[in-house]
Protein backbone atom coordinates (compact mmCIF):
# COMPACT_ATOMS: atom_id res chain seq x y z
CA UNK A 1 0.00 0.00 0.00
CA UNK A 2 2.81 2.48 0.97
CA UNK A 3 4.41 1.77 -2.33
CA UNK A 4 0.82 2.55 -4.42
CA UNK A 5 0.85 5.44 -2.40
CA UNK A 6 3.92 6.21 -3.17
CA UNK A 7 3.95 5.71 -6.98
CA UNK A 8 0.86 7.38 -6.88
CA UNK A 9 2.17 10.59 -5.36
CA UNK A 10 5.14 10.61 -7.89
CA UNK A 11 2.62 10.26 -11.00
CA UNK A 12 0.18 13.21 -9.35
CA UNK A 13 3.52 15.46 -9.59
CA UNK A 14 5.08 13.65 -12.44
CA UNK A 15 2.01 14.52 -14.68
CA UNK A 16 1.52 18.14 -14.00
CA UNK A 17 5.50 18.91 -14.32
CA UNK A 18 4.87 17.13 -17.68
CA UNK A 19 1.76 18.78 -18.95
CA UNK A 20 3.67 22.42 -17.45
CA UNK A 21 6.73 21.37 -19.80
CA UNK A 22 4.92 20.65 -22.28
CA UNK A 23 2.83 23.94 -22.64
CA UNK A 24 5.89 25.82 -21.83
CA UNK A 25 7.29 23.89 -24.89
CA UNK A 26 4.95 24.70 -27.09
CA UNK A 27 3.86 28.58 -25.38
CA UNK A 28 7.47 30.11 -24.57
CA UNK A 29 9.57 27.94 -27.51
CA UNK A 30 11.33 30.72 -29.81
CA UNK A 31 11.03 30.85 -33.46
CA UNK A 32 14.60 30.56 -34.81
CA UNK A 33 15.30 32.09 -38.19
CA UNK A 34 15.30 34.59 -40.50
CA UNK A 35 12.54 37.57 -40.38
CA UNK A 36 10.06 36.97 -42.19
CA UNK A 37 6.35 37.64 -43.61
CA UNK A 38 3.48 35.65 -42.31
CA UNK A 39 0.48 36.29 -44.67
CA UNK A 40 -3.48 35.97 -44.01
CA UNK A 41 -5.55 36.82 -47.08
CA UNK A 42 -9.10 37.54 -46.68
CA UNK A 43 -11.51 34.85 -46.55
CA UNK A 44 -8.75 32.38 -45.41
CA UNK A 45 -10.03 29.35 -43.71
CA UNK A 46 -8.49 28.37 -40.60
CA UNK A 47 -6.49 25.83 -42.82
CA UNK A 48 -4.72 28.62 -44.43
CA UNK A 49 -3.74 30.11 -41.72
CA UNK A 50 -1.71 26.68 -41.04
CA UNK A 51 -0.36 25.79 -44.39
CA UNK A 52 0.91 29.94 -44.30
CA UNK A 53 2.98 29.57 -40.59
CA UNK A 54 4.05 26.17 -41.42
CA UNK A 55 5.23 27.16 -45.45
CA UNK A 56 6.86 30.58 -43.54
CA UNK A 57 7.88 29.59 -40.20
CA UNK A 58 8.58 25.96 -40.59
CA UNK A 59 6.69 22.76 -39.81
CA UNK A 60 7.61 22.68 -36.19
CA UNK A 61 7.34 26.45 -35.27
CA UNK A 62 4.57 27.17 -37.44
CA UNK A 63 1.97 24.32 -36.32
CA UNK A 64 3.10 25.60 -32.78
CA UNK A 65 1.65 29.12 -33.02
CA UNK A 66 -1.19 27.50 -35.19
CA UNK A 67 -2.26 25.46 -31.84
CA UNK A 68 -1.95 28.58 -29.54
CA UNK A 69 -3.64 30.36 -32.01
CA UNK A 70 -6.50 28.28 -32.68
CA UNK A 71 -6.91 26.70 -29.35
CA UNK A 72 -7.13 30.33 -28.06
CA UNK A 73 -9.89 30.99 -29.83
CA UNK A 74 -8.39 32.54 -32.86
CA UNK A 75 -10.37 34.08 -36.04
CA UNK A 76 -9.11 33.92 -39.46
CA UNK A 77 -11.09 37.00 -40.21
CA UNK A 78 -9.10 39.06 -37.69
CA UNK A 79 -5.77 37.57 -38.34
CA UNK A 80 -6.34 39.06 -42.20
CA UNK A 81 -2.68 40.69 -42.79
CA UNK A 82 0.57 40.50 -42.83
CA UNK A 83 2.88 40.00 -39.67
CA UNK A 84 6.75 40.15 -39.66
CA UNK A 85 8.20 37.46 -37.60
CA UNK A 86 11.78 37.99 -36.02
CA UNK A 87 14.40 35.46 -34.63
CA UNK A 88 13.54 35.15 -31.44
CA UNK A 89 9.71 35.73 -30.85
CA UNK A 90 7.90 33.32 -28.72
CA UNK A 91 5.06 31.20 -30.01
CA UNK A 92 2.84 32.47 -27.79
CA UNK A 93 3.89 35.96 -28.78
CA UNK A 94 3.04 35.22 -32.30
CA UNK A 95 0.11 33.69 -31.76
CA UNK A 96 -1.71 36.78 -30.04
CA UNK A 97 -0.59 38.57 -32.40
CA UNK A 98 -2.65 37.01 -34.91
CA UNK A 99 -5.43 36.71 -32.55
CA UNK A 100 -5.74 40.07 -32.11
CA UNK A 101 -5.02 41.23 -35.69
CA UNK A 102 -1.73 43.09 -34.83
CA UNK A 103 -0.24 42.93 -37.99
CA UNK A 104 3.04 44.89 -39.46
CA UNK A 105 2.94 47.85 -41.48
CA UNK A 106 4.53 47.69 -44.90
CA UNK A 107 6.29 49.84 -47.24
CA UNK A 108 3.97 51.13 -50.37
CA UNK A 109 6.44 53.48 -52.78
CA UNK A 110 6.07 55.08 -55.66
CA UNK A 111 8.93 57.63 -57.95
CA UNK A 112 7.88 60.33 -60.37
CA UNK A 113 5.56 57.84 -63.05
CA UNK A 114 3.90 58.91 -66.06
CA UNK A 115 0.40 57.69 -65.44
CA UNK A 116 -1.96 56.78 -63.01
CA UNK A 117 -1.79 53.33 -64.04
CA UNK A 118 1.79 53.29 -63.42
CA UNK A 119 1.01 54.66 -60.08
CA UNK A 120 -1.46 51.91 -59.36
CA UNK A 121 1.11 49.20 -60.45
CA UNK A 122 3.75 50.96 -58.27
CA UNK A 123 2.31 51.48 -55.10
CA UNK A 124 0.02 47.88 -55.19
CA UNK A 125 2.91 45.90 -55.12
CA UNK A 126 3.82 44.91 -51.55
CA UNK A 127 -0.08 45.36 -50.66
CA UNK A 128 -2.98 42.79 -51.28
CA UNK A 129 -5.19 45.16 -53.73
CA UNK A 130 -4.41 44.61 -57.02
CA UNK A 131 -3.95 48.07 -59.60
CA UNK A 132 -6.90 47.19 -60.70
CA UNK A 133 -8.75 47.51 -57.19
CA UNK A 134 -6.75 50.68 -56.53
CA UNK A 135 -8.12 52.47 -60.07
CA UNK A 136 -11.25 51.86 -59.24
CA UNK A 137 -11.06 53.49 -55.82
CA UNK A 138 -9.48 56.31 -57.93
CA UNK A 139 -12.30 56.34 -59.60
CA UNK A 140 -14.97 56.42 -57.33
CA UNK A 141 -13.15 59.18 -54.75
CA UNK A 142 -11.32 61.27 -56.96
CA UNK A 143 -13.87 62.62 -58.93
CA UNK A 144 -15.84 63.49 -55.46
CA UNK A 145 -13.24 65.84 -54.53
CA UNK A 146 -12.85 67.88 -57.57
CA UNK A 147 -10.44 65.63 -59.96
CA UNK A 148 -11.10 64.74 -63.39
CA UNK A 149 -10.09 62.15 -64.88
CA UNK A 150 -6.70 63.93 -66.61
CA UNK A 151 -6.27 65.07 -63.17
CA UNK A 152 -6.15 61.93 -62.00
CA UNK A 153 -1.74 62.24 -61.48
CA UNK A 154 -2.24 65.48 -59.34
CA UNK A 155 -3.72 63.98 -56.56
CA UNK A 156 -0.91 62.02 -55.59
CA UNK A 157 3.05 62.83 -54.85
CA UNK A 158 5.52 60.55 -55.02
CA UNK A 159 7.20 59.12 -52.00
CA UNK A 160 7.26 56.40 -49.70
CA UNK A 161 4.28 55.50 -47.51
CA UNK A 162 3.67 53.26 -44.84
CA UNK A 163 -0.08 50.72 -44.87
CA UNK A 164 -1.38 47.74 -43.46
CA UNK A 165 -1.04 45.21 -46.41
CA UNK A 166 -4.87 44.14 -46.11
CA UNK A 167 -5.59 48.26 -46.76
CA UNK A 168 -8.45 48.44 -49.10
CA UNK A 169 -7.92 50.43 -52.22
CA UNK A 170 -10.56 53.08 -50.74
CA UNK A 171 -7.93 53.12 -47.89
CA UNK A 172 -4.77 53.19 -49.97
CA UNK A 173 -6.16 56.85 -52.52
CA UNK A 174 -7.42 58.57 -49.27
CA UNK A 175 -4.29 57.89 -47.35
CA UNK A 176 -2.40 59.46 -50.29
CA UNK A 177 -4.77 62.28 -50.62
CA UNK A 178 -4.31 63.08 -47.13
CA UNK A 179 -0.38 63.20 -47.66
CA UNK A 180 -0.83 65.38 -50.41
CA UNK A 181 -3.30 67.42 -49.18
CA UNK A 182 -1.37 68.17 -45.64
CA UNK A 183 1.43 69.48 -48.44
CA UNK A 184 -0.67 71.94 -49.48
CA UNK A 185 -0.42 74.09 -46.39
CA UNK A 186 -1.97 78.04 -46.41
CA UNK A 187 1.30 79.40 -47.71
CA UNK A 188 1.76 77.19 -50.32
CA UNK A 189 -2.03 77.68 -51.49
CA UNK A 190 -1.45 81.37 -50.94
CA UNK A 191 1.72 81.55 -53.04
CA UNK A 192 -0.26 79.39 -56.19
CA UNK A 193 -3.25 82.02 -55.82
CA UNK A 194 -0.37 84.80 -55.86
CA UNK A 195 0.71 83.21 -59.26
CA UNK A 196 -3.12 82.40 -60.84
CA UNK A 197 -2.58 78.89 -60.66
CA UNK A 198 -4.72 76.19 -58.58
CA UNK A 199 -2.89 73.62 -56.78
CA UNK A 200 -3.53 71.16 -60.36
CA UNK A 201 -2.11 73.81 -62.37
CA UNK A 202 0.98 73.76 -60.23
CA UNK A 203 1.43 70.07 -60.52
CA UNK A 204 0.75 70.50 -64.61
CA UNK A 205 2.98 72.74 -64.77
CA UNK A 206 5.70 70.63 -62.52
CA UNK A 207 5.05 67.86 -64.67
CA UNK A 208 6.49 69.65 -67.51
CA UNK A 209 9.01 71.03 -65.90
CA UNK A 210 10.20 67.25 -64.17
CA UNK A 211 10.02 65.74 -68.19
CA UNK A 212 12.26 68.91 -69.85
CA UNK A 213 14.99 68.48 -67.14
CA UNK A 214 16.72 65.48 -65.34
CA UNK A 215 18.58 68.51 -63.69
CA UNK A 216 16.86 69.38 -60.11
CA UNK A 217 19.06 72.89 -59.42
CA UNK A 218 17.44 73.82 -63.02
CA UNK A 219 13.96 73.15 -62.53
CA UNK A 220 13.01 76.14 -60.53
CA UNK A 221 14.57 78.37 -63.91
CA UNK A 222 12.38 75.87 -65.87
CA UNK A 223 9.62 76.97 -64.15
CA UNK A 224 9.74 80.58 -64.39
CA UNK A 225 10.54 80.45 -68.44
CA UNK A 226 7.14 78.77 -68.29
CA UNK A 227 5.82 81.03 -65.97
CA UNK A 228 6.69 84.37 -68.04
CA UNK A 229 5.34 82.46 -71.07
CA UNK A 230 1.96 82.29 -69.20
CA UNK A 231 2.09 85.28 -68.30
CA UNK A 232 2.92 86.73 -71.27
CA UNK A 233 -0.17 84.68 -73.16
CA UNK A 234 2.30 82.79 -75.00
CA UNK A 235 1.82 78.93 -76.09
CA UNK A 236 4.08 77.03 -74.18
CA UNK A 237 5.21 75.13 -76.39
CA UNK A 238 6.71 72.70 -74.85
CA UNK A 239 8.22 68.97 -76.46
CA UNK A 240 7.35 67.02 -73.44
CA UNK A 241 3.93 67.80 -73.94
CA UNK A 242 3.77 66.96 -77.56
CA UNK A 243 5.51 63.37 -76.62
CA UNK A 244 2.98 62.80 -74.27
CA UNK A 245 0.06 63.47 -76.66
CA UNK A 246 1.94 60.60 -79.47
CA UNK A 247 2.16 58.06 -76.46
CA UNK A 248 5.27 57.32 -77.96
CA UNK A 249 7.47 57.97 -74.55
CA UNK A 250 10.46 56.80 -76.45
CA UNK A 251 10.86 59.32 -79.03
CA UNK A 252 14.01 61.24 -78.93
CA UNK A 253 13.56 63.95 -80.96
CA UNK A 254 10.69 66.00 -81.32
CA UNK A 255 9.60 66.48 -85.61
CA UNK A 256 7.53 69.43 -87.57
CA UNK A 257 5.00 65.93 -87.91
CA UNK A 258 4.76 65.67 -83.98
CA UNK A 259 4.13 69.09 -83.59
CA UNK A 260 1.04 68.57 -85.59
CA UNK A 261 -0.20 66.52 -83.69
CA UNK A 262 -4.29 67.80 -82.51
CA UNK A 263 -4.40 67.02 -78.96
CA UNK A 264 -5.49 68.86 -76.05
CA UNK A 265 -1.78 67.87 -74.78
CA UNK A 266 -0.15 69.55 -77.30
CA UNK A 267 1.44 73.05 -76.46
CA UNK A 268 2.29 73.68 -79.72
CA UNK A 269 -1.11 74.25 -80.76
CA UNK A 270 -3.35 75.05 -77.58
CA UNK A 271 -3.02 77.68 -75.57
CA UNK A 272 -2.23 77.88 -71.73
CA UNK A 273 -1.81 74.60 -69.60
CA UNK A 274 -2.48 70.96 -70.89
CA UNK A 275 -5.71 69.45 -68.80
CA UNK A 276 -3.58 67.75 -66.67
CA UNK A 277 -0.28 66.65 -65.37
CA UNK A 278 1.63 64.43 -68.07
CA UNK A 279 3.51 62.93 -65.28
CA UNK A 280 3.06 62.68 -61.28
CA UNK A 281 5.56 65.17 -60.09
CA UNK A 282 7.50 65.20 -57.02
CA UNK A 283 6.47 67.30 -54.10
CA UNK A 284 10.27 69.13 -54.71
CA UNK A 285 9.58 69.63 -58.13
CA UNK A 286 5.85 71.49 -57.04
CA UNK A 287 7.93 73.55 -54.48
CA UNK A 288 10.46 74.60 -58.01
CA UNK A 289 7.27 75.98 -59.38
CA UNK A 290 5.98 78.06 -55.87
CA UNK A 291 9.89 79.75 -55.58
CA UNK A 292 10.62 79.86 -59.22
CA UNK A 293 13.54 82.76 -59.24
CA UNK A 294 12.30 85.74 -61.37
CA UNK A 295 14.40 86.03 -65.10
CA UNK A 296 13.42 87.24 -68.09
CA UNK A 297 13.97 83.83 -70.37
CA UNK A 298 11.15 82.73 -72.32
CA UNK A 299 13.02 80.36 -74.70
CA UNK A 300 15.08 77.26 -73.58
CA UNK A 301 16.55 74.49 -75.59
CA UNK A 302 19.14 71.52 -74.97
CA UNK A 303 22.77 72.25 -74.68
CA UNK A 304 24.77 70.67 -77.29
CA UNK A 305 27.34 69.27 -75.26
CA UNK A 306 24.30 66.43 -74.15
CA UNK A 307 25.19 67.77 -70.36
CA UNK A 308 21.40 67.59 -69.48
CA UNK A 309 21.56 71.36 -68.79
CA UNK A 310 19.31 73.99 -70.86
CA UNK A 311 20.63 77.23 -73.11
CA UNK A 312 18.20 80.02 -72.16
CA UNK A 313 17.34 82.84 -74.32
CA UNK A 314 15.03 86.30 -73.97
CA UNK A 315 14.74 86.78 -77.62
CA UNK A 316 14.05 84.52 -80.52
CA UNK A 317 17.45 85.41 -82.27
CA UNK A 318 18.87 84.04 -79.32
CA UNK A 319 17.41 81.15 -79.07
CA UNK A 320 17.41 80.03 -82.67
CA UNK A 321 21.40 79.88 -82.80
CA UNK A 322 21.13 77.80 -79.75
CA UNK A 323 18.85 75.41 -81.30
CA UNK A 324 20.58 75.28 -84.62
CA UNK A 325 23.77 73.84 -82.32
CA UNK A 326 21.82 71.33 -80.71
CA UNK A 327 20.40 70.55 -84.03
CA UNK A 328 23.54 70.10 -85.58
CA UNK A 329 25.05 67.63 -83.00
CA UNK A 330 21.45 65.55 -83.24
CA UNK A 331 22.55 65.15 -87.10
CA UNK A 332 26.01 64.42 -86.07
CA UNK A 333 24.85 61.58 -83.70
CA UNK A 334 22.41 60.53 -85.82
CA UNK A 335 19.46 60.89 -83.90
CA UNK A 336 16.59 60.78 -85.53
């Protein structure tokens, strides 16, 4: 009898120091690896969620949180996102992270693009929208807050954001119009009404000025040859506008047949501003326009030497030997 008793004692502790092993095993046991992405798309099953922190984390790790997780009552609909794991994190960690839907911001960037379906292919690409969900967001706020649909590229400026990677596209095009709109503080709106141009008139206008020159210490000169040529009633006449209208963004060299072209894009032909930006500008480049430096140019064309830099003129004499070089070294280079 003493000995039952005794064995009986030993299992009674034996079993609980167990059963407390193994939950610390499988609460407090570290994942070990890289960092990594755990993903939950919508409308996963619980299943998913498995298969996703076993493919990411490993077998062993992964069907660890999965337990904690699911035992604990967890919800595939509230685990929708994406959750960066580091070397380290406990299982149990993990797991209520999930639970409670604690997911990891990512990085959504986009550079100076010509269209707004380049910015939709851009800035889609480490979220779960696709372009196409993100267009059609741009489609049903924009024109609710005064955009048309060639002003599409002026809501937005180029940059790097931060989002949940489940955003909706709804989520993603007011986020960036809240960015772009806390850029347009009272002076800079004040400054634009000082000049006669709305805030899409200074990102037109940018949009040129980012597509004649690579060169960001001559964009705000840029500007202001533009600027006088406004002012002034002048057709801007400007190439990058013309290229824009032939969709051809390749061509290098701008012909009397281009400048034909009918097209409310082309300069050449219409007066004043384009209808809308012919590229997405960068926030810089709308700041050129505001603090363009007064001077009296209102020609420009390519230095010969290819430099990237601009020959400015205030009269057409001027500016017609500087073209004839530049011409000449296209022929010479054969650039047609």
């Amino acid at each position: 009898m003493r000995r039952n008793s005794l064995a009986l004692l030993i299992a009674g502790i034996a079993v609980p120091v167990a059963l407390a092993a193994l939950i610390c095993y499988f609460t407090f046991n570290t994942y070990s690896g890289p960092d990594v992405m755990v993903y939950v798309p919508a409308d996963a099953t619980k299943s998913q969620v498995k298969d996703s922190l076993k493919s990411t984390l490993g077998s062993s790790d992964g069907m660890r949180v999965y337990m904690i997780w699911s035992l604990s009552g967890g919800r595939p609909s509230v685990a929708h996102g994406a959750y960066e794991i580091s070397d380290g994190q406990s299982a149990l960690s993990i797991a209520r992270r999930l639970k409670n839907g604690r997911q990891t911001t990512v990085k959504a960037s986009f550079p100076s693009v010509r269209t707004i379906d380049d910015v939709a292919e851009r800035v889609t690409r480490n979220l779960e929208i696709t372009p196409e969900d993100f267009l059609a967001a741009c489609d049903t706020i924009l024109p609710a807050r005064g955009f048309s649909r060639a002003q599409f590229p002026a809501a937005f400026l180029p940059d790097t954001y931060d989002f949940y990677w489940s955003s909706s596209g709804e989520a993603v095009v007011n986020r960036l119009l809240d960015y772009r709109d806390r850029f347009w503080n009272d002076e800079r709106v004040e400054r634009a009404r000082a000049m006669g141009l709305s805030k899409v008139d200074v990102a037109t206008l940018a949009s040129i000025v980012e597509e004649e020159t690579a060169k960001t210490d001559e964009r705000p000169r840029v500007a202001r040859l533009y600027l006088n040529r406004l002012d002034k009633k002048m057709r801007l006449q400007a190439d990058p506008t013309v290229k824009f209208a032939t969709g051809d963004f390749k061509l290098r060299r701008i012909t009397s047949r281009h400048l034909g072209i009918e097209s409310p894009y082309n300069t050449y032909r219409v007066n004043g501003l384009p209808p809308g930006p012919i590229r997405v500008p960068y926030a810089a480049t709308l700041d050129a326009v505001l603090n363009a430096p007064l001077h009296p140019y209102i020609y420009m064309c390519a230095k010969e030497d290819f430099s990237g830099y601009h020959n400015f003129a205030s009269d057409y004499a001027t500016h017609q030997a500087n073209a004839r070089r530049y011409q000449a070294e296209l022929n010479r280079r054969g650039i047609r």
